[in-house]
C-alpha atoms as a PDB file:
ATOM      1  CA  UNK A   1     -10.625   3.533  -4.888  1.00  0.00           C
ATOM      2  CA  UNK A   2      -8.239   4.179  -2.049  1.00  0.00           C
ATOM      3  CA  UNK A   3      -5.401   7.224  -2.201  1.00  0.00           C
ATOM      4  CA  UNK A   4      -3.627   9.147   0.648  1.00  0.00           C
ATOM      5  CA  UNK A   5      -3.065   7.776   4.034  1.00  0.00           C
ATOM      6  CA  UNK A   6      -3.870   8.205   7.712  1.00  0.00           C
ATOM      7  CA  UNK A   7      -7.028  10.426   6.485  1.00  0.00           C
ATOM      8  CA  UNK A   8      -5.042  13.439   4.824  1.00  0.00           C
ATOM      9  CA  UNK A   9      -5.065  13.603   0.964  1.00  0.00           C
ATOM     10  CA  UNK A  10      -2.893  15.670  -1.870  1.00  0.00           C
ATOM     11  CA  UNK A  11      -3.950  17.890  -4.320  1.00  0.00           C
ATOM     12  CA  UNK A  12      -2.902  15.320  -7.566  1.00  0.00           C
ATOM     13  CA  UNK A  13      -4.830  12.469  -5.211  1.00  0.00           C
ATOM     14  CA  UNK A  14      -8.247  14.328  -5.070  1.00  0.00           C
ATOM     15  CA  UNK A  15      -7.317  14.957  -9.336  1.00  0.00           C
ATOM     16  CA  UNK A  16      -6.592  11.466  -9.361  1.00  0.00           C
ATOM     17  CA  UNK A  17      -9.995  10.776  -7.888  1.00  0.00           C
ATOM     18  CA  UNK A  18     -11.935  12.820 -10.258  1.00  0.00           C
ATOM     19  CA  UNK A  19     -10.149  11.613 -13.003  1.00  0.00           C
ATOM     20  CA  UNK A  20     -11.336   7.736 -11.990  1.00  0.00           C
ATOM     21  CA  UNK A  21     -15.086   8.813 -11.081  1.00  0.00           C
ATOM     22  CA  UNK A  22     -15.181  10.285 -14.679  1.00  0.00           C
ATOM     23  CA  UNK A  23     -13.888   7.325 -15.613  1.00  0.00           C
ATOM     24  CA  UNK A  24     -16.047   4.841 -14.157  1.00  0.00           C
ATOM     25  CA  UNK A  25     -19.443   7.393 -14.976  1.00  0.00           C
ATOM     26  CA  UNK A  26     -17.706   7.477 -19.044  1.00  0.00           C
ATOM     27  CA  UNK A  27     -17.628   3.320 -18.507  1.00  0.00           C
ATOM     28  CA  UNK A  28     -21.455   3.320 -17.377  1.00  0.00           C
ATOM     29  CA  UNK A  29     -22.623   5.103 -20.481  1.00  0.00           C
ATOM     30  CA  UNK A  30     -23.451   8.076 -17.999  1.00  0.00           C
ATOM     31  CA  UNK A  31     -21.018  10.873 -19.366  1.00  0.00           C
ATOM     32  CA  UNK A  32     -19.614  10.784 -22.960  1.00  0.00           C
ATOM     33  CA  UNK A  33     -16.162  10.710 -23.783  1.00  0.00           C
ATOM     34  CA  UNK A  34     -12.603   9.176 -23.897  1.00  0.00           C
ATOM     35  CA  UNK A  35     -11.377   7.568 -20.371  1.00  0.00           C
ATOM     36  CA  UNK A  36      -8.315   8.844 -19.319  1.00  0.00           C
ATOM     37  CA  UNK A  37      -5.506   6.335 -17.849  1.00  0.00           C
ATOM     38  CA  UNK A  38      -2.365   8.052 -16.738  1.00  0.00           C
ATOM     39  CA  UNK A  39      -1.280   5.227 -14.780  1.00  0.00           C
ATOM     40  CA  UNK A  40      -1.104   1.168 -15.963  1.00  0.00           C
ATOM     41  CA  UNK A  41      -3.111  -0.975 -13.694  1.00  0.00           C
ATOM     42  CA  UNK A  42      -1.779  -3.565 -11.912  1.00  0.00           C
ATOM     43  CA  UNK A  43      -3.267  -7.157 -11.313  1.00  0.00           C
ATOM     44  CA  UNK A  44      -2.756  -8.378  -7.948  1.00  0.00           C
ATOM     45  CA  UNK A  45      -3.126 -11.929  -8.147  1.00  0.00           C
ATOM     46  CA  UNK A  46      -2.187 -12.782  -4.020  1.00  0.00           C
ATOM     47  CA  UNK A  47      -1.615 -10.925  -1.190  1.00  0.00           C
ATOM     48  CA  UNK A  48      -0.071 -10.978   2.324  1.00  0.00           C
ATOM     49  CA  UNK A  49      -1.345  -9.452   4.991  1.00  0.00           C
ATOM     50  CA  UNK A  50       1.671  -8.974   8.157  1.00  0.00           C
ATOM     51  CA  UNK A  51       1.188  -8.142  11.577  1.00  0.00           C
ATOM     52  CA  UNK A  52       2.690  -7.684  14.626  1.00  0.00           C
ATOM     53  CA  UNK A  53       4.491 -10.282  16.355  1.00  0.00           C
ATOM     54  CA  UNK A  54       5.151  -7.937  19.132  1.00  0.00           C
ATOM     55  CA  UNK A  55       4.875  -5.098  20.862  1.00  0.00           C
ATOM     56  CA  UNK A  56       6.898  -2.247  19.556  1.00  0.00           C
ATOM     57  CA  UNK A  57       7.600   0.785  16.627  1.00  0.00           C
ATOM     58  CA  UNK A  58       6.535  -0.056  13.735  1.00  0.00           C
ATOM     59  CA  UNK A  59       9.482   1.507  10.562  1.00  0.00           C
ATOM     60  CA  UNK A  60       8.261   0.510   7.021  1.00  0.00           C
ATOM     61  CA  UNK A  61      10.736   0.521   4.749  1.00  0.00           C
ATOM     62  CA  UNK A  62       8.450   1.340   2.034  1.00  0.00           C
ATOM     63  CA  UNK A  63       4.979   3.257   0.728  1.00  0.00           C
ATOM     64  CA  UNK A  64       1.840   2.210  -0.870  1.00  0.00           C
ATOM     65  CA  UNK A  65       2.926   1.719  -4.704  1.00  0.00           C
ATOM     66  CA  UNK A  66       6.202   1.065  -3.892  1.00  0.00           C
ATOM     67  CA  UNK A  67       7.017  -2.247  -5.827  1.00  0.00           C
ATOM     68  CA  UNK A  68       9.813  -4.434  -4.106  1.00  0.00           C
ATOM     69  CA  UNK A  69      12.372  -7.711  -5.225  1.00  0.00           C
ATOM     70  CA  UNK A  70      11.433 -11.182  -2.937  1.00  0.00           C
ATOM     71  CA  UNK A  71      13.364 -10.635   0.277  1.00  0.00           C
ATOM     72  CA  UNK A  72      13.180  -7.612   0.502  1.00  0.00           C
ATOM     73  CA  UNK A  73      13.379  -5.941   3.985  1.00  0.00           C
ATOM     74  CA  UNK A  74       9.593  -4.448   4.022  1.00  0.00           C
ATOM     75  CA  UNK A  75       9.939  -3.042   7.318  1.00  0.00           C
ATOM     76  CA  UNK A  76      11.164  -3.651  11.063  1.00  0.00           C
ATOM     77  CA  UNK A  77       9.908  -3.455  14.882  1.00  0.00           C
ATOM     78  CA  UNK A  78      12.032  -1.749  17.437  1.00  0.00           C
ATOM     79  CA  UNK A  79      11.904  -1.160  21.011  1.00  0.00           C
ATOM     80  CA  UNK A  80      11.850   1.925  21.990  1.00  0.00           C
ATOM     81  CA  UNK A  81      15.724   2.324  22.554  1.00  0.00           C
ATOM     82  CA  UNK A  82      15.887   1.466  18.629  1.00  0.00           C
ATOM     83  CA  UNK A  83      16.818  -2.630  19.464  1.00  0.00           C
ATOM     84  CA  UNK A  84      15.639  -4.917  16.847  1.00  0.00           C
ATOM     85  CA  UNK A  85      12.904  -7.038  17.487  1.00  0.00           C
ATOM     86  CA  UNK A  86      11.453  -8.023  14.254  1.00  0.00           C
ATOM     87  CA  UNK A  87      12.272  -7.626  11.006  1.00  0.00           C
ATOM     88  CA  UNK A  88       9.861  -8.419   8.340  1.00  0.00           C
ATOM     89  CA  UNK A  89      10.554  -9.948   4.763  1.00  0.00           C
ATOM     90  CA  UNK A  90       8.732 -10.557   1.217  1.00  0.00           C
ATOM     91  CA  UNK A  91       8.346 -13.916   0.484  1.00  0.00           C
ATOM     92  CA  UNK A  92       8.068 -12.450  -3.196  1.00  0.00           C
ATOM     93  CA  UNK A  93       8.394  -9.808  -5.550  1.00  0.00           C
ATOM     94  CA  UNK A  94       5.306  -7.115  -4.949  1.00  0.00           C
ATOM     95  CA  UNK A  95       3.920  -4.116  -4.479  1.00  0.00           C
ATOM     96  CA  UNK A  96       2.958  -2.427  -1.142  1.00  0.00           C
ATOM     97  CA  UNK A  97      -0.964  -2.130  -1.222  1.00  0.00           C
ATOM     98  CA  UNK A  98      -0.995  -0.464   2.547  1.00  0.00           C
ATOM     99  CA  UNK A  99       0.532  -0.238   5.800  1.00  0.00           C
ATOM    100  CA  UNK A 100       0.082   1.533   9.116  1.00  0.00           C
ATOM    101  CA  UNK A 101       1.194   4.803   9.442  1.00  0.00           C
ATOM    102  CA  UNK A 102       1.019   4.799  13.217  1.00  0.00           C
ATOM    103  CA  UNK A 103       4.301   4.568  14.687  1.00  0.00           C
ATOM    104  CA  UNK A 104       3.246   2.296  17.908  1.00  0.00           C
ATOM    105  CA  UNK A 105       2.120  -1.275  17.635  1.00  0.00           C
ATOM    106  CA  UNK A 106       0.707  -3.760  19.757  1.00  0.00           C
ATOM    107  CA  UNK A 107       1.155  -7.539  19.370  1.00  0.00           C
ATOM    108  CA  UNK A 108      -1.507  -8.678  16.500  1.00  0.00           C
ATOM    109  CA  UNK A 109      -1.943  -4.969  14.911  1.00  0.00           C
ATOM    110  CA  UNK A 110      -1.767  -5.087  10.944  1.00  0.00           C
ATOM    111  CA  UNK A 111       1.748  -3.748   9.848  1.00  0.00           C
ATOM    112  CA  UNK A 112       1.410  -4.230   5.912  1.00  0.00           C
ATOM    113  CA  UNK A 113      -0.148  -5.721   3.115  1.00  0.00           C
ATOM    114  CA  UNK A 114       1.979  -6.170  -0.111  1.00  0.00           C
ATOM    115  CA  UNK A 115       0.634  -8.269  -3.214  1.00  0.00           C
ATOM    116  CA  UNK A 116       1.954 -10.313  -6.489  1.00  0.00           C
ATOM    117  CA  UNK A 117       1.044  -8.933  -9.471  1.00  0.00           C
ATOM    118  CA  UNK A 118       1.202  -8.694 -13.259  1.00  0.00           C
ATOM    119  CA  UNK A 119       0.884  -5.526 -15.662  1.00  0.00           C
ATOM    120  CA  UNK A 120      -2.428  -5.335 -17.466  1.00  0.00           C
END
């Protein structure tokens, strides 16, 4: 399980987490009772991983979850005067799965990762 981003977390996350180790324990025969979904699951079926082609700021366009149309603009690299350098593309319809929140990037860091997928 993986919620929140660049180590801080929100209240409904840390519910959210609770709510799936219940889960999980109810699944494993070690609690009793009905598992609660509140959210449908999704199936990635392939993912891309991007990085950095160079040096640069790193503006995502979008946040984990977010789903996105094929071509979308996922995010761009700027210098530091706000000059394109890079702009970055789906190849298909997805869903973010994570990104880096750090602002700076070298050549080579990971920028995003966005997957295909299909509604359970």
């Amino acid at each position: 399980m993986e919620r929140g981003g660049g180590g801080r977390f929100t209240d409904s996350e840390v519910q959210a987490y609770k709510r799936d180790v219940k889960n999980i324990m109810i699944r494993m025969g070690l609690l009793s009772g009905e598992e609660v979904h509140t959210v449908q699951q999704k199936n990635v079926t392939r993912a891309e991983y991007l990085e950095a082609e160079t040096d640069g700021l790193w503006y995502p366009v979008f946040s984990a979850g977010d789903t996105f149309a094929g071509g979308a603009v996922l995010g761009t690299v700027r210098d530091i005067w706000g000059n394109l350098l890079r702009e970055y593309r789906a190849d298909y319809p997805g869903i973010v799965l994570y990104q880096t929140v750090g602002l700076g990037v070298k050549a080579g860091d990971p920028l995003i990762a966005y997957g295909e997928y299909v509604d359970r």
